[in-house]
PDB file of N, CA and C in Angstrom:
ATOM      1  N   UNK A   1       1.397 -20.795  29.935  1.00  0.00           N
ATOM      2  CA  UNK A   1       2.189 -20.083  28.966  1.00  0.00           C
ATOM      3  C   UNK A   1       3.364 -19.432  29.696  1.00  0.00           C
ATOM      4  N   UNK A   2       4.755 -19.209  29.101  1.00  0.00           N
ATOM      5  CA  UNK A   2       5.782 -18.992  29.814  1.00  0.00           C
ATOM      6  C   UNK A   2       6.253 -17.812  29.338  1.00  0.00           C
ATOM      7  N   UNK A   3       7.162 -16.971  30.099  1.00  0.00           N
ATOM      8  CA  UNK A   3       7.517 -16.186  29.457  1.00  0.00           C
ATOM      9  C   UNK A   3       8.245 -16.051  28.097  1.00  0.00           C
ATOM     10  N   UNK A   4       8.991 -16.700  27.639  1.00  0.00           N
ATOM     11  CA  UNK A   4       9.293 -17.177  26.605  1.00  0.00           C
ATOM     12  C   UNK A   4       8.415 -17.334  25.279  1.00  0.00           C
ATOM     13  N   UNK A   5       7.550 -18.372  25.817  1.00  0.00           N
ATOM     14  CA  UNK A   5       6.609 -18.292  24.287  1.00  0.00           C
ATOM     15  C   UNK A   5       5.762 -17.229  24.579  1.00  0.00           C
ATOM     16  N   UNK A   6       5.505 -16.474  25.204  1.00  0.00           N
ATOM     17  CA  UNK A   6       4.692 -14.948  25.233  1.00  0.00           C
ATOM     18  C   UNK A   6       5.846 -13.838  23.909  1.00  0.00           C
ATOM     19  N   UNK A   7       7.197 -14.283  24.617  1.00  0.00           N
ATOM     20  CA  UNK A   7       7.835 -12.880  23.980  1.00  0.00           C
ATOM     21  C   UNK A   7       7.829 -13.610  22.449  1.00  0.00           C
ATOM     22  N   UNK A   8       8.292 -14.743  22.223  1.00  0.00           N
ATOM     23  CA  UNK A   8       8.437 -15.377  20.922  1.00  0.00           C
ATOM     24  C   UNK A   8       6.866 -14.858  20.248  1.00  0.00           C
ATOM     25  N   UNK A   9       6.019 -15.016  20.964  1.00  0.00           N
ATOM     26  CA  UNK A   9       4.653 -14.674  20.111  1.00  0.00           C
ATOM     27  C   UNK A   9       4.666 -12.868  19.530  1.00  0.00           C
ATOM     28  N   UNK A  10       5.200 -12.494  20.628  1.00  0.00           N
ATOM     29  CA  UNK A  10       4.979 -10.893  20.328  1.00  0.00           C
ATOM     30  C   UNK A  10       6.423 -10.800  19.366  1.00  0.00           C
ATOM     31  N   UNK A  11       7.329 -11.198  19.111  1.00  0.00           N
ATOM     32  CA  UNK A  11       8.545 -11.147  18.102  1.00  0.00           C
ATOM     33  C   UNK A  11       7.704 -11.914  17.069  1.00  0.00           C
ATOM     34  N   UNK A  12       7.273 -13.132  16.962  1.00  0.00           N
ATOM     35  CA  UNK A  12       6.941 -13.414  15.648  1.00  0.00           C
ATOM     36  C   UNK A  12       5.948 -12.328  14.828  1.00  0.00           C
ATOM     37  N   UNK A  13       5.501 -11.795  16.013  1.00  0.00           N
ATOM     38  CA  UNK A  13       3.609 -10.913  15.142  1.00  0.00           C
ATOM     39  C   UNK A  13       4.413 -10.026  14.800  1.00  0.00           C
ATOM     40  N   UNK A  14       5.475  -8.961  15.791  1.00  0.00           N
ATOM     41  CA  UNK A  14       6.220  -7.872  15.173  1.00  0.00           C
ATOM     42  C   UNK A  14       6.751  -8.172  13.854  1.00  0.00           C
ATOM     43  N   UNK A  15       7.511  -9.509  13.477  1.00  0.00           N
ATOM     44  CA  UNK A  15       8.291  -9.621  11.909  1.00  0.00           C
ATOM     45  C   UNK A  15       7.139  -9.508  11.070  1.00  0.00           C
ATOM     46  N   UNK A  16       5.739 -10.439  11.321  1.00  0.00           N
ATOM     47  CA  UNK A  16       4.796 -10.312  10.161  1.00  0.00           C
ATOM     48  C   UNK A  16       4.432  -9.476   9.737  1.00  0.00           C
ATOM     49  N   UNK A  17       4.058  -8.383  11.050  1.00  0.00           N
ATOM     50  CA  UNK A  17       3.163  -6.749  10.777  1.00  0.00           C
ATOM     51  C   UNK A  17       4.288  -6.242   9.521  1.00  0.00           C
ATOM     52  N   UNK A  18       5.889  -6.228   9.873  1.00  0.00           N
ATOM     53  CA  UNK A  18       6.844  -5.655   9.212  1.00  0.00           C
ATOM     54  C   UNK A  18       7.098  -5.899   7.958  1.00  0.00           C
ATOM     55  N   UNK A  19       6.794  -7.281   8.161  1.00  0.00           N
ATOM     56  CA  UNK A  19       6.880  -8.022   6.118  1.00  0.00           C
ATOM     57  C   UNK A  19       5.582  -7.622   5.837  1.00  0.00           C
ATOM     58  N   UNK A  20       4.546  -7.763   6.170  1.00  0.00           N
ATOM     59  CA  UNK A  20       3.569  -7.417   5.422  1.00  0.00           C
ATOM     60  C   UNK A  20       2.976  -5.975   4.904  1.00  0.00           C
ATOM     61  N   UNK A  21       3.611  -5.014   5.921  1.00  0.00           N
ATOM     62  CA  UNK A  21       3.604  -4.025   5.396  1.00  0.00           C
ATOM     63  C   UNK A  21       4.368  -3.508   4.946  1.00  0.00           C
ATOM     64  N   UNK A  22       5.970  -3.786   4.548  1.00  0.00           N
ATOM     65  CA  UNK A  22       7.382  -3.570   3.747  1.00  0.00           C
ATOM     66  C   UNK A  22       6.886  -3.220   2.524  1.00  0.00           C
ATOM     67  N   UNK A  23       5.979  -3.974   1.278  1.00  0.00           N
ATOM     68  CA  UNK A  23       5.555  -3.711   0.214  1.00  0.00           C
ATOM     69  C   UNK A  23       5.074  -2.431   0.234  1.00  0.00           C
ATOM     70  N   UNK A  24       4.166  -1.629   0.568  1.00  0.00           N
ATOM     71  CA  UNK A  24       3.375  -0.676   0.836  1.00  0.00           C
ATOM     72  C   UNK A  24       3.743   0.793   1.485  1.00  0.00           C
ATOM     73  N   UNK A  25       5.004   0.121   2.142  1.00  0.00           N
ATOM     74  CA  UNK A  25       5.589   1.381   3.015  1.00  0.00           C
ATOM     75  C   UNK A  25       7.097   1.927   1.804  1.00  0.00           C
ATOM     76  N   UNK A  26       7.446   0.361   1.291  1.00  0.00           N
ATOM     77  CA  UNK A  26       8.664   0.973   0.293  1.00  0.00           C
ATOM     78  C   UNK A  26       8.291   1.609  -1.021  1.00  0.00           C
ATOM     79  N   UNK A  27       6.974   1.136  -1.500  1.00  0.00           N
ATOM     80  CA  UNK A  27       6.537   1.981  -2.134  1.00  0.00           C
ATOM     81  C   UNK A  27       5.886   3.504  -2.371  1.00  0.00           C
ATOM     82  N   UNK A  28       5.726   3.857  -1.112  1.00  0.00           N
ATOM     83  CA  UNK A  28       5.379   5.119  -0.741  1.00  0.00           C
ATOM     84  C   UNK A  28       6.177   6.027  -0.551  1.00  0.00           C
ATOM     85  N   UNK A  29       7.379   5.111  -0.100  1.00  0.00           N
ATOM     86  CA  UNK A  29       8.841   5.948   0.558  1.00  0.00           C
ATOM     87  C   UNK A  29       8.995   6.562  -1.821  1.00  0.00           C
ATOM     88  N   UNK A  30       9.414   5.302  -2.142  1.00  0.00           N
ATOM     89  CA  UNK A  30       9.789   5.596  -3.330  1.00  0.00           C
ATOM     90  C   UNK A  30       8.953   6.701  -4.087  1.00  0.00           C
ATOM     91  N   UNK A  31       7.533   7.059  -3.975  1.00  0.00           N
ATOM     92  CA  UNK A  31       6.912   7.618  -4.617  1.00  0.00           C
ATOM     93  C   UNK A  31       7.102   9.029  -4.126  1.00  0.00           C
ATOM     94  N   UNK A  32       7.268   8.943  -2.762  1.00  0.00           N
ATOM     95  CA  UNK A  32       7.583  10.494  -1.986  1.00  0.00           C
ATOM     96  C   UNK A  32       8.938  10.731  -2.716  1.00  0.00           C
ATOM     97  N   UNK A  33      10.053  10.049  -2.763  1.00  0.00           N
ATOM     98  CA  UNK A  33      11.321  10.593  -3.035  1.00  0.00           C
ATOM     99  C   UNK A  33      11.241  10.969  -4.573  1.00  0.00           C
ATOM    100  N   UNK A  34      11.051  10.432  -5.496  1.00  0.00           N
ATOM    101  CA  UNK A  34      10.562  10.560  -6.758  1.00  0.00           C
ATOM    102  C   UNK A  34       9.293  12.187  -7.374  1.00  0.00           C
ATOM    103  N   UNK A  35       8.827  12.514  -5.822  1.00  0.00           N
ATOM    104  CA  UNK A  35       7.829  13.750  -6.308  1.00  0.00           C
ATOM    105  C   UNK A  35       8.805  14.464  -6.092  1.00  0.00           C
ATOM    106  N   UNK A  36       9.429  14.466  -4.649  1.00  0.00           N
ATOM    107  CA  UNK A  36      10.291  15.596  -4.258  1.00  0.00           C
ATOM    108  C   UNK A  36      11.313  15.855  -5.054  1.00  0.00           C
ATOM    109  N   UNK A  37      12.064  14.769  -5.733  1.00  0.00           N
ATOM    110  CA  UNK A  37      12.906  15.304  -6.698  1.00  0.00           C
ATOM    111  C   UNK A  37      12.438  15.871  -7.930  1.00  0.00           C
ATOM    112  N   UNK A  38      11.307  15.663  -8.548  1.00  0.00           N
ATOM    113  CA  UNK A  38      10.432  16.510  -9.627  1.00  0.00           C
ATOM    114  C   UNK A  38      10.541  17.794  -8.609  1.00  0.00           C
ATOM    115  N   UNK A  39       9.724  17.942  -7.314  1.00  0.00           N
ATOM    116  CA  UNK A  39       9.715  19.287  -6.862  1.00  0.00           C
ATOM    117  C   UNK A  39      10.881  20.109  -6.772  1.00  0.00           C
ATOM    118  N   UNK A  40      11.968  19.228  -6.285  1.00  0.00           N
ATOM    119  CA  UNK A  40      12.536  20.398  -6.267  1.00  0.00           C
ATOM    120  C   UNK A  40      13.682  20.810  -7.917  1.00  0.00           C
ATOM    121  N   UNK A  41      13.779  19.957  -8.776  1.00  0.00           N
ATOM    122  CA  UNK A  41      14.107  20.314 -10.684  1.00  0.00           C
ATOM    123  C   UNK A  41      13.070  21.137 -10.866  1.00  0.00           C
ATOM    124  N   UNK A  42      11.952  21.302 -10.709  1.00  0.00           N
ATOM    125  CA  UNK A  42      11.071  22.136 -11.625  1.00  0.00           C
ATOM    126  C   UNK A  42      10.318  23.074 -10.328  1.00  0.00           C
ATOM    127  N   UNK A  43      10.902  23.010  -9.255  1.00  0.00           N
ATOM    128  CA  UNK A  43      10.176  23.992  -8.051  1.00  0.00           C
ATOM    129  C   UNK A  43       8.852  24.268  -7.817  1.00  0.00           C
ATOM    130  N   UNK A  44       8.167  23.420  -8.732  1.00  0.00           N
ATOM    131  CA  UNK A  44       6.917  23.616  -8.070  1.00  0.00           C
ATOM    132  C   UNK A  44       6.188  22.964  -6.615  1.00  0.00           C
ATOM    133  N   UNK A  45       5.530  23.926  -5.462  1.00  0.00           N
ATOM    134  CA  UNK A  45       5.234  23.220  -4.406  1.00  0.00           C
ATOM    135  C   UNK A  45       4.002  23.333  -4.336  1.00  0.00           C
ATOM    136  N   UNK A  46       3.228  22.385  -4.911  1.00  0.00           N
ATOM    137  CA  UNK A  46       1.823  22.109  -4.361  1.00  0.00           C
ATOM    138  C   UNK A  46       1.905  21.059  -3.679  1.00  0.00           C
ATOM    139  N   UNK A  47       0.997  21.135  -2.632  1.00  0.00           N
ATOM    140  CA  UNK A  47       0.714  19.887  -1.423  1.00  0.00           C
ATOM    141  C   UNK A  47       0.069  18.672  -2.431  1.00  0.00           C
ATOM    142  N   UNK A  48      -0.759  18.749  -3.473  1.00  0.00           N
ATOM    143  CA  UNK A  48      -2.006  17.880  -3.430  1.00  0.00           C
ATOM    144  C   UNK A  48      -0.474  17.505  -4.744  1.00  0.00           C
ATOM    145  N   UNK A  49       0.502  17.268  -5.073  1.00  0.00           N
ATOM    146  CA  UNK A  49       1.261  16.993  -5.869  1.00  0.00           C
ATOM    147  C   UNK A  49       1.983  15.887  -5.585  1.00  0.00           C
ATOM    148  N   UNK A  50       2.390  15.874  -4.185  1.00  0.00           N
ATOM    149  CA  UNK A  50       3.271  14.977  -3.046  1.00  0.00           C
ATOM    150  C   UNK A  50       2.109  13.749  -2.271  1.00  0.00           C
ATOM    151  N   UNK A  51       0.448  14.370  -2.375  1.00  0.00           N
ATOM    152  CA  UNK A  51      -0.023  13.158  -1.801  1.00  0.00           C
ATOM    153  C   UNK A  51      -0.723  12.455  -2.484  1.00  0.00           C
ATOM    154  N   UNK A  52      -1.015  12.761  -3.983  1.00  0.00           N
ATOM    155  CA  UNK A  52      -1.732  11.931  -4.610  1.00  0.00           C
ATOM    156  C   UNK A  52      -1.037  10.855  -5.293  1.00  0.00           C
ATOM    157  N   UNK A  53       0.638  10.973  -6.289  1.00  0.00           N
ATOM    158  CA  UNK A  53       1.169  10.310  -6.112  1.00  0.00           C
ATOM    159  C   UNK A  53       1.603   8.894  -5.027  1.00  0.00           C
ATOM    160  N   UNK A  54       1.894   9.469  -3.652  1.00  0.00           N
ATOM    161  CA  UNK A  54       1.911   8.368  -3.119  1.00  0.00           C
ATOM    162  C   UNK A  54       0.734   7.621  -2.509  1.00  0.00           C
ATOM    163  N   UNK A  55      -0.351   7.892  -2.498  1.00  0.00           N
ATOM    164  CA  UNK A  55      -1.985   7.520  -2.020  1.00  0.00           C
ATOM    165  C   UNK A  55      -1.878   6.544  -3.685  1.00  0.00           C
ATOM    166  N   UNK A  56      -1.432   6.669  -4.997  1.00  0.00           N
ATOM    167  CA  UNK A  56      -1.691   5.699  -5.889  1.00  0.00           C
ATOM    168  C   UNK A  56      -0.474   4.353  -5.922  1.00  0.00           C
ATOM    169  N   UNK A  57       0.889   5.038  -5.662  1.00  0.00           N
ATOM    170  CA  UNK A  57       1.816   4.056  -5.268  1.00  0.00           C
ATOM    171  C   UNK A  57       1.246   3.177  -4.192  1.00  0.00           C
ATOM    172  N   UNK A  58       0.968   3.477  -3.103  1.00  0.00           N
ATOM    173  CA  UNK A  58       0.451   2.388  -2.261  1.00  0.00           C
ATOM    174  C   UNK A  58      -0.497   1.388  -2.736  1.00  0.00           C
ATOM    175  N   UNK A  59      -1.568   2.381  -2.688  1.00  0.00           N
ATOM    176  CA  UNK A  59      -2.754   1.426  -3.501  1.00  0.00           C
ATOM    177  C   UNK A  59      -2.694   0.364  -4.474  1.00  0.00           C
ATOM    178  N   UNK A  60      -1.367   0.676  -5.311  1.00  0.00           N
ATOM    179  CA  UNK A  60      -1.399  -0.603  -6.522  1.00  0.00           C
ATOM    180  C   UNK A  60      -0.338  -1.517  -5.625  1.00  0.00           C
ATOM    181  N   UNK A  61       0.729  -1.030  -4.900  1.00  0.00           N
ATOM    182  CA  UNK A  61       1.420  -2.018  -4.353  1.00  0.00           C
ATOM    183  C   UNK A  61       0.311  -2.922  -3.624  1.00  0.00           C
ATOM    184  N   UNK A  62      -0.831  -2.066  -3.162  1.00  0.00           N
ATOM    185  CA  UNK A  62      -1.789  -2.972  -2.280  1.00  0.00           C
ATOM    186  C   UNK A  62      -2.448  -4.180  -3.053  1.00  0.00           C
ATOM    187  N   UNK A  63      -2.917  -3.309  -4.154  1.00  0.00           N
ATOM    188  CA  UNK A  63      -3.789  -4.707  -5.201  1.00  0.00           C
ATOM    189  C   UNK A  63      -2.680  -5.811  -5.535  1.00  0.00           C
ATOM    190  N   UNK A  64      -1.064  -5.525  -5.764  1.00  0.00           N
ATOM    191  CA  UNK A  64      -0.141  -6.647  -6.429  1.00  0.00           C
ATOM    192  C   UNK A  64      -0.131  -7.358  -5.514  1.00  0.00           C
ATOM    193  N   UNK A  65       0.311  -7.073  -4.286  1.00  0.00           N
ATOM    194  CA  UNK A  65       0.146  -7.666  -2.956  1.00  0.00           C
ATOM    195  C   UNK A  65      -0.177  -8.192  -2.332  1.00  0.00           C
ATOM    196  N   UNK A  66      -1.756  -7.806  -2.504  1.00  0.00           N
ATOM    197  CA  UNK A  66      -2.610  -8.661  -1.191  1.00  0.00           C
ATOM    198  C   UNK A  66      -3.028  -9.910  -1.290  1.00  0.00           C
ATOM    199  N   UNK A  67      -2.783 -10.809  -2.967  1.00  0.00           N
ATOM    200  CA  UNK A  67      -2.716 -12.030  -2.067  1.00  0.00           C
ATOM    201  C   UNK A  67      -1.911 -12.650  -1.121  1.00  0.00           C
ATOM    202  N   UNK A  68      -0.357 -12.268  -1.758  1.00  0.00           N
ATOM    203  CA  UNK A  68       0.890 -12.560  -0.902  1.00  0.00           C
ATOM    204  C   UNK A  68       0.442 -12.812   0.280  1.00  0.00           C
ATOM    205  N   UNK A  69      -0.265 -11.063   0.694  1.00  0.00           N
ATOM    206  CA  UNK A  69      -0.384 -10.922   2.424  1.00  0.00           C
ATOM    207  C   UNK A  69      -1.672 -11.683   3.360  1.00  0.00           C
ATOM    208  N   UNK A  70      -2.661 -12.033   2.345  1.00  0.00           N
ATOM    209  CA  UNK A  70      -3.360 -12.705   3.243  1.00  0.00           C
ATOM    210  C   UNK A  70      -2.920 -14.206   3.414  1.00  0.00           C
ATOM    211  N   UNK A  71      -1.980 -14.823   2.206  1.00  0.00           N
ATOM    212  CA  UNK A  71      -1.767 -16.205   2.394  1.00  0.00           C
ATOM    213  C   UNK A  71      -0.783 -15.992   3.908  1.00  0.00           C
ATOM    214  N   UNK A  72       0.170 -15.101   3.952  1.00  0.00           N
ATOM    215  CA  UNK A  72       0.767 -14.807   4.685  1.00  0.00           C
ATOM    216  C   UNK A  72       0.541 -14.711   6.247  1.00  0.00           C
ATOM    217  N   UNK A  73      -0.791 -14.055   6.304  1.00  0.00           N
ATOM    218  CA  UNK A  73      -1.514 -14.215   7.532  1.00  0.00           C
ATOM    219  C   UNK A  73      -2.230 -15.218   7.463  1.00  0.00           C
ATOM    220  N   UNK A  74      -2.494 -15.915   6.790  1.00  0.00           N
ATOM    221  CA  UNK A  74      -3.704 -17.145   7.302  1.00  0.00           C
ATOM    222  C   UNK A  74      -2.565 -18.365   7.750  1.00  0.00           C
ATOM    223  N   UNK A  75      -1.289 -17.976   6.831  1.00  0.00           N
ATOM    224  CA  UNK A  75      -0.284 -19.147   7.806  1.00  0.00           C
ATOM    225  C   UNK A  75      -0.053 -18.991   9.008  1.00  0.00           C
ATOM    226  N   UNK A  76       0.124 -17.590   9.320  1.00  0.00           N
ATOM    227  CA  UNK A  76       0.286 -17.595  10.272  1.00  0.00           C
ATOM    228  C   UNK A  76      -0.688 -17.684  11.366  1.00  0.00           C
ATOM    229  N   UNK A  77      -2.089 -17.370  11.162  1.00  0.00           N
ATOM    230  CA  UNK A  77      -3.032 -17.666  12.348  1.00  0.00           C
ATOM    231  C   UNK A  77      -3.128 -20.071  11.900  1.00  0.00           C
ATOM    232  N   UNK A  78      -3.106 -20.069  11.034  1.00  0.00           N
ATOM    233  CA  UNK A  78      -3.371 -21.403  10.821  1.00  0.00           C
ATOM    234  C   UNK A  78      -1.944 -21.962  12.007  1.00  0.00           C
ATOM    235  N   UNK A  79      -0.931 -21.430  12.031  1.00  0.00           N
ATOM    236  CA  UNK A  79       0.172 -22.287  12.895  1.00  0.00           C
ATOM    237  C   UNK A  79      -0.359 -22.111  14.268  1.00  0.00           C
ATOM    238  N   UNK A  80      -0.828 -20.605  14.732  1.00  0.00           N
ATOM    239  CA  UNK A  80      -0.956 -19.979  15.992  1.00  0.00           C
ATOM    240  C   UNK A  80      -2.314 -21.115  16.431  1.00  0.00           C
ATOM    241  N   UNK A  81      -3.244 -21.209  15.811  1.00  0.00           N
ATOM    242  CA  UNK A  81      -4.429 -22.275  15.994  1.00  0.00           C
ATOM    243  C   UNK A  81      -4.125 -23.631  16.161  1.00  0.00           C
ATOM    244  N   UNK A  82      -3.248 -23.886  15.257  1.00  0.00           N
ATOM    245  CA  UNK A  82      -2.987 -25.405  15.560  1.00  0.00           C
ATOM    246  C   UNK A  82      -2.006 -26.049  16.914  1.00  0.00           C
ATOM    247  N   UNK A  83      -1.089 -24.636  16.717  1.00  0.00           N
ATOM    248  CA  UNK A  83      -0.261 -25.101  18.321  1.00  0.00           C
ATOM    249  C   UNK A  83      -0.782 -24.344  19.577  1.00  0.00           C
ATOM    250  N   UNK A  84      -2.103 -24.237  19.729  1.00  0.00           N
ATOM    251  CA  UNK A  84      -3.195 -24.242  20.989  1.00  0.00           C
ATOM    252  C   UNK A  84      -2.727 -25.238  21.990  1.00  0.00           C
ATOM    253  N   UNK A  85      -2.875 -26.432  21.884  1.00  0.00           N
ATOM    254  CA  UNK A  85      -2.565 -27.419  22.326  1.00  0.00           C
ATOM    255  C   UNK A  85      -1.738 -27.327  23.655  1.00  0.00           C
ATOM    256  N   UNK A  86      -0.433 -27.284  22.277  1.00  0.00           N
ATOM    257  CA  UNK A  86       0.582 -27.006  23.067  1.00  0.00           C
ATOM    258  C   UNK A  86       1.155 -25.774  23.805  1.00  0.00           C
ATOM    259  N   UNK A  87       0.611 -24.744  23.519  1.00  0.00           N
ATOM    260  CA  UNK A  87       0.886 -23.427  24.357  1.00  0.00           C
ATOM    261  C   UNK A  87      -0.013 -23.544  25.601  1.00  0.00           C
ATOM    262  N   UNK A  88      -0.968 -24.622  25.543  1.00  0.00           N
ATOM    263  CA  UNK A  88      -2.085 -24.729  27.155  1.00  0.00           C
ATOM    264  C   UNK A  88      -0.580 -25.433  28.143  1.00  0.00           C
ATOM    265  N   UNK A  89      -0.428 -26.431  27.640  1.00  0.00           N
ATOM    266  CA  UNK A  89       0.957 -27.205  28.476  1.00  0.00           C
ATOM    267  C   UNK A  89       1.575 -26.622  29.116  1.00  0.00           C
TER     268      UNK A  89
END
């Protein structure tokens, strides 16, 4: 294995981790910005206001999602498995 396809391996896994968790992270971002602007129009600051909102935004982005993300990863371990072969070379 060369240096090259080492770094290409660790750049490809970095884009997947990033797409696959993009759904989940933009939805949380959105759900945080969306409390805080209720918080601060109507000033109320409770903590348990800011995390239950986004603990449910995630979660459903998770259920719409997760087939996307596992087809997503099984391509990608299905490519990483099949070009064995050739990464022994």
């Amino acid at each position: 294995m060369t240096t090259e396809l080492a770094i290409q391996f660790v750049n490809e896994t970095l884009k997947i981790a990033l797409l696959i968790s993009a759904p989940m992270l933009i939805s949380g971002l959105i759900g945080g910005v969306l409390v805080a602007i209720f918080q601060a129009v109507t000033q109320i600051q409770e903590m348990t206001l800011t995390f239950i909102p986004k603990v449910l935004a995630v979660a459903i982005s998770l259920l719409i999602f997760f087939p996307w993300m596992v087809a997503t990863l099984k391509d990608f371990a299905i490519r990483i498995f099949t070009n064995i072969p050739f990464y022994i070379r």
